[in-house]
PDB file of N, CA and C in Angstrom:
ATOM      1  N   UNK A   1     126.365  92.631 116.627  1.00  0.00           N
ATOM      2  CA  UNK A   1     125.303  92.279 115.715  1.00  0.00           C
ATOM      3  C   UNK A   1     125.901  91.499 114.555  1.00  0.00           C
ATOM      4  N   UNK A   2     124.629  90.504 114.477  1.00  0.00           N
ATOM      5  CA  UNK A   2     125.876  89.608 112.804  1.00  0.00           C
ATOM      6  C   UNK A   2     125.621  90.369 111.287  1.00  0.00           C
ATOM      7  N   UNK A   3     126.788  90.427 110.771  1.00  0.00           N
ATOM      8  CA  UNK A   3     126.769  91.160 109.893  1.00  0.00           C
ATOM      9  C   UNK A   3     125.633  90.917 108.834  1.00  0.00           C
ATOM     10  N   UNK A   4     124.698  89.764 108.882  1.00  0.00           N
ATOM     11  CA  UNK A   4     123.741  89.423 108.245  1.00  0.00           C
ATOM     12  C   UNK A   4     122.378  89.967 108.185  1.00  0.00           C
ATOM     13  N   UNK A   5     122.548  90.732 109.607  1.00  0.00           N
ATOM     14  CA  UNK A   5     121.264  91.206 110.135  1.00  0.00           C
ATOM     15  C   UNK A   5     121.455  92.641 109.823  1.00  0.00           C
ATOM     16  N   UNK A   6     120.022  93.373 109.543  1.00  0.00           N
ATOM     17  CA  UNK A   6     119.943  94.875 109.903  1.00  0.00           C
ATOM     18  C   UNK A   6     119.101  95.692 110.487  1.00  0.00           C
ATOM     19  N   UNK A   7     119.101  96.815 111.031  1.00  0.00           N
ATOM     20  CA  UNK A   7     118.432  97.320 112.089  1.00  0.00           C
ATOM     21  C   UNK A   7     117.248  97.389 111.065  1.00  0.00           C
ATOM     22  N   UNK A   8     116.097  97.579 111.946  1.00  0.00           N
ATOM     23  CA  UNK A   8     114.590  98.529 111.076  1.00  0.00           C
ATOM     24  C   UNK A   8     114.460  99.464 112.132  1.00  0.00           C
ATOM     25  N   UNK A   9     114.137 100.720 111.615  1.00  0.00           N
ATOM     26  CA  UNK A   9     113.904 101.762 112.361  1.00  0.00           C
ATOM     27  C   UNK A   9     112.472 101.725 112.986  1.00  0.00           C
ATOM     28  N   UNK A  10     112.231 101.781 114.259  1.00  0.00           N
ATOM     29  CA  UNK A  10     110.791 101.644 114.972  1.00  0.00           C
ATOM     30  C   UNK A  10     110.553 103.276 115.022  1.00  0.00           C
ATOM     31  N   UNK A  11     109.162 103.325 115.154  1.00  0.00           N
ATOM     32  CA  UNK A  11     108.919 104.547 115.758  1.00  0.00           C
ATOM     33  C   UNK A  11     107.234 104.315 116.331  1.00  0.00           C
ATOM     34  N   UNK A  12     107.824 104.881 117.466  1.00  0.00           N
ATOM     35  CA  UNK A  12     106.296 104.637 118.108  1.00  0.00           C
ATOM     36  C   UNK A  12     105.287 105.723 118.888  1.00  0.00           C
ATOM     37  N   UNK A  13     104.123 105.259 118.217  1.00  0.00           N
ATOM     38  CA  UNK A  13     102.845 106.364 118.535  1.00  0.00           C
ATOM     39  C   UNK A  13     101.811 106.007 119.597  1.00  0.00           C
ATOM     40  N   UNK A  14     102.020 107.197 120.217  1.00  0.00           N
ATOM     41  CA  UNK A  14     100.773 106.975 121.421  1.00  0.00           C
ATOM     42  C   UNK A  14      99.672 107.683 121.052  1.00  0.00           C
ATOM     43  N   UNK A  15      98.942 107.451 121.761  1.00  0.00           N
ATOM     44  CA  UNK A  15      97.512 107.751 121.864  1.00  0.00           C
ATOM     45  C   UNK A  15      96.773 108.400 120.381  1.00  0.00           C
ATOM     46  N   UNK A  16      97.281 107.362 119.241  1.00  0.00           N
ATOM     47  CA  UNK A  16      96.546 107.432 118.086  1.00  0.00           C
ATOM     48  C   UNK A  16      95.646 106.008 118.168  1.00  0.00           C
ATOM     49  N   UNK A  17      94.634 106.153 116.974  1.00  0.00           N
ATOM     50  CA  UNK A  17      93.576 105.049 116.883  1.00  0.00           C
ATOM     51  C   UNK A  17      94.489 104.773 115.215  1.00  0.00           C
ATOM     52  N   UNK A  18      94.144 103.238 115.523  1.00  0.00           N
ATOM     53  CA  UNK A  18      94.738 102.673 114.186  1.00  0.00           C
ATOM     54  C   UNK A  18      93.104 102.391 113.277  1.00  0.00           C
ATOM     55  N   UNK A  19      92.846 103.010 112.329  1.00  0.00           N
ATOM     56  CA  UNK A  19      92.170 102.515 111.066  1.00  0.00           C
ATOM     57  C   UNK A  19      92.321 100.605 110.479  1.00  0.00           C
ATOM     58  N   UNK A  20      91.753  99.527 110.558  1.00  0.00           N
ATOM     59  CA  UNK A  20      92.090  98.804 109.761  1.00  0.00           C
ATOM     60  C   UNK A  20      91.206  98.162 109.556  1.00  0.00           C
ATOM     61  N   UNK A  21      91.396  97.588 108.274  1.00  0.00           N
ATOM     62  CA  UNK A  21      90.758  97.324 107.286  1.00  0.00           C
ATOM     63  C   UNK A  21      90.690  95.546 106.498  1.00  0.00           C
ATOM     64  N   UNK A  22      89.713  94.628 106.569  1.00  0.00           N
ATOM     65  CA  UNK A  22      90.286  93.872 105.657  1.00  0.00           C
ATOM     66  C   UNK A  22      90.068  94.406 104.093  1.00  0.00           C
ATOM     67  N   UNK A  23      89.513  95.532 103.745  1.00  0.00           N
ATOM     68  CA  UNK A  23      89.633  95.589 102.545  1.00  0.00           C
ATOM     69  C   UNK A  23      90.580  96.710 101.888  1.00  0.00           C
ATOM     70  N   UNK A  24      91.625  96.489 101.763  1.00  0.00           N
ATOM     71  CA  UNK A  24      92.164  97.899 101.444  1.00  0.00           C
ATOM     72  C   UNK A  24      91.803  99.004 100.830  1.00  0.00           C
ATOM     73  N   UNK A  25      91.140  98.756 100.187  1.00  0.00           N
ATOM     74  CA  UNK A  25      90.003  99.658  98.873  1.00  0.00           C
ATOM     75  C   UNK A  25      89.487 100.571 100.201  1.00  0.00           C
ATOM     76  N   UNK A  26      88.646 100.201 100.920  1.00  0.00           N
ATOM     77  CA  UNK A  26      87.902 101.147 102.258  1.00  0.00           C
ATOM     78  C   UNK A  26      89.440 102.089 102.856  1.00  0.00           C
ATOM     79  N   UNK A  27      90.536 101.720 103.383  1.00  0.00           N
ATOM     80  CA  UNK A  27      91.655 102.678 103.389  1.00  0.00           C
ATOM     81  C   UNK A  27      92.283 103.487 102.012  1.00  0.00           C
ATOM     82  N   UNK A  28      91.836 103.371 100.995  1.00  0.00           N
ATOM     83  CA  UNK A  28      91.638 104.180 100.138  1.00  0.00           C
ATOM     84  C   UNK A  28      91.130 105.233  99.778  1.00  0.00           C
ATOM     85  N   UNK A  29      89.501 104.925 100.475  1.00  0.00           N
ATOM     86  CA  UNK A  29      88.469 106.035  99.996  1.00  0.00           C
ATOM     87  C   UNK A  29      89.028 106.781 101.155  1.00  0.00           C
ATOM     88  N   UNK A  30      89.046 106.292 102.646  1.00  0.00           N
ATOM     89  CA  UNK A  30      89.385 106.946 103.206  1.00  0.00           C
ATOM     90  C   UNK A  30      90.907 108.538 103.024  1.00  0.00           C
ATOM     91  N   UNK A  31      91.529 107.799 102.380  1.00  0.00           N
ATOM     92  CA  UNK A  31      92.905 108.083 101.951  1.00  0.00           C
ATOM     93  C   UNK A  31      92.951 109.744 101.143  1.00  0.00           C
ATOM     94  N   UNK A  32      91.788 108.991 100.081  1.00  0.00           N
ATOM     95  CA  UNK A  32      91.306 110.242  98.882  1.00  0.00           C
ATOM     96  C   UNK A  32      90.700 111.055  99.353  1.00  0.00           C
ATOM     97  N   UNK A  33      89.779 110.890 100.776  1.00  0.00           N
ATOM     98  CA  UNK A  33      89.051 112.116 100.934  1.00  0.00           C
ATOM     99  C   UNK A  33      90.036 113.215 101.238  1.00  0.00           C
ATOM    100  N   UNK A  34      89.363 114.432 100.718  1.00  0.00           N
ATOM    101  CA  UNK A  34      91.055 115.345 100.624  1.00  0.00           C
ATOM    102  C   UNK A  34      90.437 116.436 102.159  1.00  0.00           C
ATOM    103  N   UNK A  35      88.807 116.500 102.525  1.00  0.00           N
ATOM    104  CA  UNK A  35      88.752 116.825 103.878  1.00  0.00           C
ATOM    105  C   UNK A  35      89.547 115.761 105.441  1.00  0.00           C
ATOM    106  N   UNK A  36      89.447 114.789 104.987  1.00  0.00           N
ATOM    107  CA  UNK A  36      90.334 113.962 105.629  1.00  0.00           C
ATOM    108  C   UNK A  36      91.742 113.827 106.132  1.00  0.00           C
ATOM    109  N   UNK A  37      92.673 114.326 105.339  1.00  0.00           N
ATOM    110  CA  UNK A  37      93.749 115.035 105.264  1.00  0.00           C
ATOM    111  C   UNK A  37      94.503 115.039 106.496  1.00  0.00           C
ATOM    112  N   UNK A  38      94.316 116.238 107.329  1.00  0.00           N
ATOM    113  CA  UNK A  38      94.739 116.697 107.906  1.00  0.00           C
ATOM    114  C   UNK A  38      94.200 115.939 109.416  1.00  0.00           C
ATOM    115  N   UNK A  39      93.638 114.758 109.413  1.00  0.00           N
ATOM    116  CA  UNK A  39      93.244 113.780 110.381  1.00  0.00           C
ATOM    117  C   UNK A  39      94.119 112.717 110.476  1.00  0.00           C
ATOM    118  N   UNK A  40      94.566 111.992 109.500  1.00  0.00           N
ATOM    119  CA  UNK A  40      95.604 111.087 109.184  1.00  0.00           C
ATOM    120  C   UNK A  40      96.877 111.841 109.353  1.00  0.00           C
ATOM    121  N   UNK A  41      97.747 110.430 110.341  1.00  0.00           N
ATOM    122  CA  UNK A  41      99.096 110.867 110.792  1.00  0.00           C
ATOM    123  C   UNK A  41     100.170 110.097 110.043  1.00  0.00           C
ATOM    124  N   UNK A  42      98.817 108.686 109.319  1.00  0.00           N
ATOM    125  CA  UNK A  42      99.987 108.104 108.496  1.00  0.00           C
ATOM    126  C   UNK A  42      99.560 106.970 108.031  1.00  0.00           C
ATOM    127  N   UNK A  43     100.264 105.979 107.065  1.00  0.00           N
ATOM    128  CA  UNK A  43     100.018 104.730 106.754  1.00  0.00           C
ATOM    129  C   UNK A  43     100.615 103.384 107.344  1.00  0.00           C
ATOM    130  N   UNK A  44     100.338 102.434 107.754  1.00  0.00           N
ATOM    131  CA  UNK A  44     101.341 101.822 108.211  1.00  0.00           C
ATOM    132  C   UNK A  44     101.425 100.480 107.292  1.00  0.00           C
ATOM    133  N   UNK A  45     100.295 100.029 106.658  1.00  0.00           N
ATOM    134  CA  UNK A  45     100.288  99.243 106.116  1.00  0.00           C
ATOM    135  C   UNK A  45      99.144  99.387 104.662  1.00  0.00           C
ATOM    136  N   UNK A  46      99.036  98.211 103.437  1.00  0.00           N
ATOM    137  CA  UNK A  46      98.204  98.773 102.395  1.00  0.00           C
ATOM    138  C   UNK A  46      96.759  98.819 103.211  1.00  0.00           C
ATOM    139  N   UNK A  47      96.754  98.241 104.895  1.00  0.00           N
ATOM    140  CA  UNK A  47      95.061  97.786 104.947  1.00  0.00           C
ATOM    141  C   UNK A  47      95.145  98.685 106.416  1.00  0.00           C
ATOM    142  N   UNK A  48      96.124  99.693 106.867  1.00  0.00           N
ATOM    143  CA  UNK A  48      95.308 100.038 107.915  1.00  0.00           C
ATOM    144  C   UNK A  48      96.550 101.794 108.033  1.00  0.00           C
ATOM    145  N   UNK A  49      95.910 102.399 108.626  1.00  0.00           N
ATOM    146  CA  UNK A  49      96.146 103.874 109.058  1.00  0.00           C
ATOM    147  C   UNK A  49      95.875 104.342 110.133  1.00  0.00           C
ATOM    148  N   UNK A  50      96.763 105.729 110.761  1.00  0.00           N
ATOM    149  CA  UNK A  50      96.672 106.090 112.073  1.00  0.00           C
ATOM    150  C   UNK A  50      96.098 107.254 111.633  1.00  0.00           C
ATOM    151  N   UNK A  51      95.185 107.477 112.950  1.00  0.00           N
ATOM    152  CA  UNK A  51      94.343 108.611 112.778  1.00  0.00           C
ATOM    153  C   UNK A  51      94.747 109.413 113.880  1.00  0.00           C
ATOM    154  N   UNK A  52      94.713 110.822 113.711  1.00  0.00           N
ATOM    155  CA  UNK A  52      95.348 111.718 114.855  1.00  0.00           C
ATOM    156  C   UNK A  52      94.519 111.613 116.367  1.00  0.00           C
ATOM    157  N   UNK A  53      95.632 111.772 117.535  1.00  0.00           N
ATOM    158  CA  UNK A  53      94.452 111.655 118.529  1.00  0.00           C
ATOM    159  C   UNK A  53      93.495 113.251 118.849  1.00  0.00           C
ATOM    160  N   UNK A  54      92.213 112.419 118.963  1.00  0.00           N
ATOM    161  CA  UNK A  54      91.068 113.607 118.757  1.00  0.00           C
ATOM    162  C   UNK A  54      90.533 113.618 117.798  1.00  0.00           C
ATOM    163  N   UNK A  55      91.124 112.689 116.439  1.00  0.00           N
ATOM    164  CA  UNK A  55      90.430 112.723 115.340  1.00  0.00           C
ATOM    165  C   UNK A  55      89.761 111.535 114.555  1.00  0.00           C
ATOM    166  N   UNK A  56      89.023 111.130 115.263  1.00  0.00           N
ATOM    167  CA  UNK A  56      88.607 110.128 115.256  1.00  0.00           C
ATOM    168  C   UNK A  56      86.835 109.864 114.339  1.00  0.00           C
ATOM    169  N   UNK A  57      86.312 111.516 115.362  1.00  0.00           N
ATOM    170  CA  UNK A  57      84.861 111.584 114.502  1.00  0.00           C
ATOM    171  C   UNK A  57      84.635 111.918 113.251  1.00  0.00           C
ATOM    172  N   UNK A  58      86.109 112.689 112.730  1.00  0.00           N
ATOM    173  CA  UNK A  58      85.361 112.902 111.403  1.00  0.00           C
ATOM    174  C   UNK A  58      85.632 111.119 110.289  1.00  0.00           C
ATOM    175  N   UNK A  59      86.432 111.047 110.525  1.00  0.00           N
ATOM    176  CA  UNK A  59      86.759 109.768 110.422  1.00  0.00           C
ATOM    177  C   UNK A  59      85.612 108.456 110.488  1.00  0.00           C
ATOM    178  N   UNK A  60      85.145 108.447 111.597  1.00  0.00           N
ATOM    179  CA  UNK A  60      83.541 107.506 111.279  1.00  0.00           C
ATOM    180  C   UNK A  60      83.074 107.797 111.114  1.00  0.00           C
ATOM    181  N   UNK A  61      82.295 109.730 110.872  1.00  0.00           N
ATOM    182  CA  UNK A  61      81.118 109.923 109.892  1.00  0.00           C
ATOM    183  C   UNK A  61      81.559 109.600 108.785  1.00  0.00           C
ATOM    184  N   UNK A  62      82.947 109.792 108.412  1.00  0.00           N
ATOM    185  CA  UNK A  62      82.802 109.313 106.508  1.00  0.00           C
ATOM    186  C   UNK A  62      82.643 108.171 106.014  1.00  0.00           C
ATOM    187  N   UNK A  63      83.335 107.854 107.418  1.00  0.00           N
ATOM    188  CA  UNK A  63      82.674 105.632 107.038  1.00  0.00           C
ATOM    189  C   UNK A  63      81.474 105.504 106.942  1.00  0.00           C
ATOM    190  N   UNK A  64      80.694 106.207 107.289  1.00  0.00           N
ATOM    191  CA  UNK A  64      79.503 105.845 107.766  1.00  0.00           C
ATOM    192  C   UNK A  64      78.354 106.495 106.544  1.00  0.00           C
ATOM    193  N   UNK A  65      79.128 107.891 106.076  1.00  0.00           N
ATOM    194  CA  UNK A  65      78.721 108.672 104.874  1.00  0.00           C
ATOM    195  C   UNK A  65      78.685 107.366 103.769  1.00  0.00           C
ATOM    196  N   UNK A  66      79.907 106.954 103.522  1.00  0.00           N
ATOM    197  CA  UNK A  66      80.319 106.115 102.544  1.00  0.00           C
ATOM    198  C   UNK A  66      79.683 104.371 103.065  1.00  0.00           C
ATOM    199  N   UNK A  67      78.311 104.632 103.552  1.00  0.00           N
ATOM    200  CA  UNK A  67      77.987 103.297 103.763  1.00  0.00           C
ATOM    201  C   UNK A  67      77.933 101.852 104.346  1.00  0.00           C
ATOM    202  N   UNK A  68      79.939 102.453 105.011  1.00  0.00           N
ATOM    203  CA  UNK A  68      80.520 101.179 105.933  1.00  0.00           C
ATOM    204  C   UNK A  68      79.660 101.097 107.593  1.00  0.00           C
ATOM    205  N   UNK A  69      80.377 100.259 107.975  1.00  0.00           N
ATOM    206  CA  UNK A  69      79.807  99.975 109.488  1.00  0.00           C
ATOM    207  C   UNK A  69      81.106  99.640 110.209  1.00  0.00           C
ATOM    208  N   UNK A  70      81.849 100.916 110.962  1.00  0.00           N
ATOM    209  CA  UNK A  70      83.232 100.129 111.121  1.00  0.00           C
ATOM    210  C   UNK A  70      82.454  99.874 112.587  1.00  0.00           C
ATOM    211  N   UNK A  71      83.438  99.097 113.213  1.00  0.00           N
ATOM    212  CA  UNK A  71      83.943  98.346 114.627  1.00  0.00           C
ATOM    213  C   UNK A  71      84.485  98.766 115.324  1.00  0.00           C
ATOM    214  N   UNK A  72      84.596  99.448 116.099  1.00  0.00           N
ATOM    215  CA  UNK A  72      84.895 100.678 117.280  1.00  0.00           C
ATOM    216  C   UNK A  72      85.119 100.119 118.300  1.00  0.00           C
ATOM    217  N   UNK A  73      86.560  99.490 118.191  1.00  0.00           N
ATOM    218  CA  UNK A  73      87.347  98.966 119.576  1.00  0.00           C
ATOM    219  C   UNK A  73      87.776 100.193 120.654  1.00  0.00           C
ATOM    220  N   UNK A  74      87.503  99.971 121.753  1.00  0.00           N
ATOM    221  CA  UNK A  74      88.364 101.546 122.672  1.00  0.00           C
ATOM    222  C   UNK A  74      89.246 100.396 123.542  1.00  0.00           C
ATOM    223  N   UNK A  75      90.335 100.884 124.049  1.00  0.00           N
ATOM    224  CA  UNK A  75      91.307 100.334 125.036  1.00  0.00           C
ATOM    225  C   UNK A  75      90.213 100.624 126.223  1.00  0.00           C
ATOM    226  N   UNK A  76      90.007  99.720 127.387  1.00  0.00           N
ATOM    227  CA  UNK A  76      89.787 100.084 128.472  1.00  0.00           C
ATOM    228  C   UNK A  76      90.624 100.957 129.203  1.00  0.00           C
ATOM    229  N   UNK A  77      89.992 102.218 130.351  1.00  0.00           N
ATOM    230  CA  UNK A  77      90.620 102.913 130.851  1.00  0.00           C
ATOM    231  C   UNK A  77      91.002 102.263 132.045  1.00  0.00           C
ATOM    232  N   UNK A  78      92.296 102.803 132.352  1.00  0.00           N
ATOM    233  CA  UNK A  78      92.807 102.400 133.353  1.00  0.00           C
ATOM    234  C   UNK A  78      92.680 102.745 135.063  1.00  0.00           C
TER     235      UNK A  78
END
């Protein structure tokens, strides 16, 4: 490796749903809800978050509490 370069540590998640956002403010509210909590596995960026797998519904009722209209991509099954 050239001494110029340095590793970044990857780590990779299966079968979570990624949260994202163009507005970061909406991964915020999400963020603060403190029932929310324990649904989120993490941040990855200021505009988007992983949500645990299975935890997905409480997650769009609060979008949905809070007015938004998210976009509900699913992977096709295989």
């Amino acid at each position: 490796m050239d001494p110029g370069q340095s590793r970044i540590p990857v780590k990779v998640h299966r079968r979570v749903c990624i949260l994202r956002s163009d507005d970061s403010i909406i991964i915020e509210e999400v963020l603060s809800r403190k029932k929310l909590q324990n649904d989120i596995a993490g941040r990855l960026t200021p505009s988007s978050i992983l949500i645990r797998p299975g935890r997905t519904e409480p997650i769009i009722a609060e979008l949905l509490k809070l007015g938004h209209t998210p976009k509900i991509i699913q992977r096709p099954t295989l």
